[in-house]
Protein backbone atom coordinates (compact mmCIF):
# COMPACT_ATOMS: atom_id res chain seq x y z
CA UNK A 1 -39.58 -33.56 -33.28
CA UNK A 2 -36.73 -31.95 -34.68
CA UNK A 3 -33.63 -32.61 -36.40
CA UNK A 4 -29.43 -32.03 -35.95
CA UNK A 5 -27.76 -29.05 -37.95
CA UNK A 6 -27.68 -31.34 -41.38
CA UNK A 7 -31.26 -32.75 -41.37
CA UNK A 8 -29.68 -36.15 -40.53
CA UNK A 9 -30.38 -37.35 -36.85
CA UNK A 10 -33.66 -37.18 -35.45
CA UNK A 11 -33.77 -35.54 -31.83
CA UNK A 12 -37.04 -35.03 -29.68
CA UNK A 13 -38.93 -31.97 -29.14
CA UNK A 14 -39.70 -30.91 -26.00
CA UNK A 15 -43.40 -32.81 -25.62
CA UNK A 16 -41.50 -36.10 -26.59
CA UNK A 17 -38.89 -35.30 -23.77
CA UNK A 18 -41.88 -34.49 -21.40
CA UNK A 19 -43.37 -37.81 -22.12
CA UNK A 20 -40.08 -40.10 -21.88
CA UNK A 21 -39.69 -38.04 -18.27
CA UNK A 22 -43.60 -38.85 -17.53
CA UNK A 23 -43.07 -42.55 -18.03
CA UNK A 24 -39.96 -42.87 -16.13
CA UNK A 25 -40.74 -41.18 -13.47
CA UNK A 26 -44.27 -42.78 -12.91
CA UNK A 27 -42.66 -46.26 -13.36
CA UNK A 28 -39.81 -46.07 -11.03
CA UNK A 29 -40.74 -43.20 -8.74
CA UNK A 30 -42.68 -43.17 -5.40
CA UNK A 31 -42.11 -39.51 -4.95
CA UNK A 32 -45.04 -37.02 -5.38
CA UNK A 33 -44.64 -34.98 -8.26
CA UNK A 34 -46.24 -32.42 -6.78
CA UNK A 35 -43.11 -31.42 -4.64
CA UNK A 36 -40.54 -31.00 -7.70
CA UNK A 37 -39.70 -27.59 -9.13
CA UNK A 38 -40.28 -28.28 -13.11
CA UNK A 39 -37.80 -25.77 -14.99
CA UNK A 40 -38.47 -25.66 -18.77
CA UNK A 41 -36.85 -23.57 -21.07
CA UNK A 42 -36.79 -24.42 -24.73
CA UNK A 43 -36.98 -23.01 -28.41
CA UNK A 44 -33.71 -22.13 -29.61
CA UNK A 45 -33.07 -24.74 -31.39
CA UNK A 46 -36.40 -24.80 -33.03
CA UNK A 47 -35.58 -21.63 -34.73
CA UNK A 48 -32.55 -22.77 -36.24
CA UNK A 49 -33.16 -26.27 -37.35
CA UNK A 50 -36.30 -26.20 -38.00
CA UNK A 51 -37.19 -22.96 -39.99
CA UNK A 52 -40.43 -23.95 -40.92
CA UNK A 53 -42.14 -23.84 -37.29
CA UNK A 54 -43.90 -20.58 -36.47
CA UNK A 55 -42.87 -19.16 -32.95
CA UNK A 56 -46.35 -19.66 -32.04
CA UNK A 57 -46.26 -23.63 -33.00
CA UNK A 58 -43.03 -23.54 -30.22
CA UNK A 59 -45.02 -22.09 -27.58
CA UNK A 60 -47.82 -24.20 -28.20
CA UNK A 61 -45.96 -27.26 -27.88
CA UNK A 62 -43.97 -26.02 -24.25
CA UNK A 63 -47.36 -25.53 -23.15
CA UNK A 64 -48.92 -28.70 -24.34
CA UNK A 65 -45.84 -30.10 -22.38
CA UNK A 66 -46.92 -28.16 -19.05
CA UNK A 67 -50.19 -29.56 -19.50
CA UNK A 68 -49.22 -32.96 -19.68
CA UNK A 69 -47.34 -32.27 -16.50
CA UNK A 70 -50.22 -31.14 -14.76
CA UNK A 71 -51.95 -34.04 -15.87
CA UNK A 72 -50.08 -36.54 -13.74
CA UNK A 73 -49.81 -33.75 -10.83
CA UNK A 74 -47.54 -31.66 -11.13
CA UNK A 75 -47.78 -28.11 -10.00
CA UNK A 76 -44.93 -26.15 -9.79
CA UNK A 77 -43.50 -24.34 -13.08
CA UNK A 78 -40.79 -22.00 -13.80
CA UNK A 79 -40.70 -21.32 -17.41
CA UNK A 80 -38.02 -18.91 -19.38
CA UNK A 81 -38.51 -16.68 -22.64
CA UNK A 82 -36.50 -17.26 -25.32
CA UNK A 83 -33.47 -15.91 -25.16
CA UNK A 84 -32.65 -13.42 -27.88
CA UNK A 85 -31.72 -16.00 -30.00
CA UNK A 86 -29.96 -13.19 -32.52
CA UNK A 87 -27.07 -12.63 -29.86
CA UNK A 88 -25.85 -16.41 -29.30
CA UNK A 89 -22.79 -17.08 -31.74
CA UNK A 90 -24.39 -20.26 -33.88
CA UNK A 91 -26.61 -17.31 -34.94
CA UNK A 92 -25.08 -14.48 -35.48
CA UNK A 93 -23.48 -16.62 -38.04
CA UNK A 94 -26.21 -16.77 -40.37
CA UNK A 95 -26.38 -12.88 -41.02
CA UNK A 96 -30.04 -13.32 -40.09
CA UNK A 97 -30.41 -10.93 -36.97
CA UNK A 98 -33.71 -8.86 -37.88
CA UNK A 99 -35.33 -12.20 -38.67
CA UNK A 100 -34.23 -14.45 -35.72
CA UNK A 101 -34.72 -11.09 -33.33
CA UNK A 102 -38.53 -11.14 -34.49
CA UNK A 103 -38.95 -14.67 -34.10
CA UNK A 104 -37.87 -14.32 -30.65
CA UNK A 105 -40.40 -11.42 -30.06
CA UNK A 106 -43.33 -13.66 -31.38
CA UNK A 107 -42.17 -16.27 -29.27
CA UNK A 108 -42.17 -14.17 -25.83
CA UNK A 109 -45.25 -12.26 -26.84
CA UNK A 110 -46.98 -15.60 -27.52
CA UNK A 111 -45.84 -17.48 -24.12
C-alpha cells in the first residue's frame, strides 16, 4: 500500500488491486480466466511516493500479484519494465535523475 503525493490518502498497491480484481471477478464472473490477456505494468509511483521501497521490494510484489493470478487460473501475462521513470515530467522535477534512473535499472534488472 502506498500513499498520494502528501502522505495523506491511502491508495492500494498493486497486490491489493490484484486481490479486489480476484474477488470480483470470481463472484460475478462465469468466464474462464484462463482466456483473458492480464496486462500489468506498475512501479512508478512507488518510486516517488514511497521512497523507502527498494526496486527489488516493487518487483517482488508485481510478481507476488502474478502468482496470485495463476492461482485462480490464469495464464496469460504481458508484463512492462519500468519506464525510465527519470524522463516523465513529475520527475524531472525533483532534480533527482541519477537516482530515479538507477532505481529504474534495479527494477528492470530485478523483473
Amino acid at each position: 500500500q502506498g500513499y498520494t503525493k502528501d502522505n495523506t490518502v491511502p491508495t492500494p498497491g498493486v497486490r491489493q488491486q490484484v486481490a479486489t480484481y480476484i474477488q470480483q471477478k470470481l463472484r460475478t464472473s462465469h468466464h474462464s480466466l484462463r482466456k483473458k490477456l492480464y496486462v500489468i505494468w506498475t512501479g512508478g509511483n512507488d518510486f516517488f511516493y514511497n521512497p523507502t521501497l527498494q526496486p527489488e521490494q516493487i518487483v517482488d510484489s508485481l510478481m507476488n500479484s502474478v502468482t496470485d493470478l495463476l492461482a485462480v487460473g490464469a495464464k496469460n501475462f504481458l508484463l512492462f519494465n519500468q519506464v525510465p521513470i527519470q524522463t516523465l515530467p513529475s520527475f524531472q522535477q525533483s532534480n533527482q535523475a541519477i537516482f530515479f534512473k538507477n532505481l529504474t535499472d534495479r527494477a528492470n534488472i530485478h523483473l
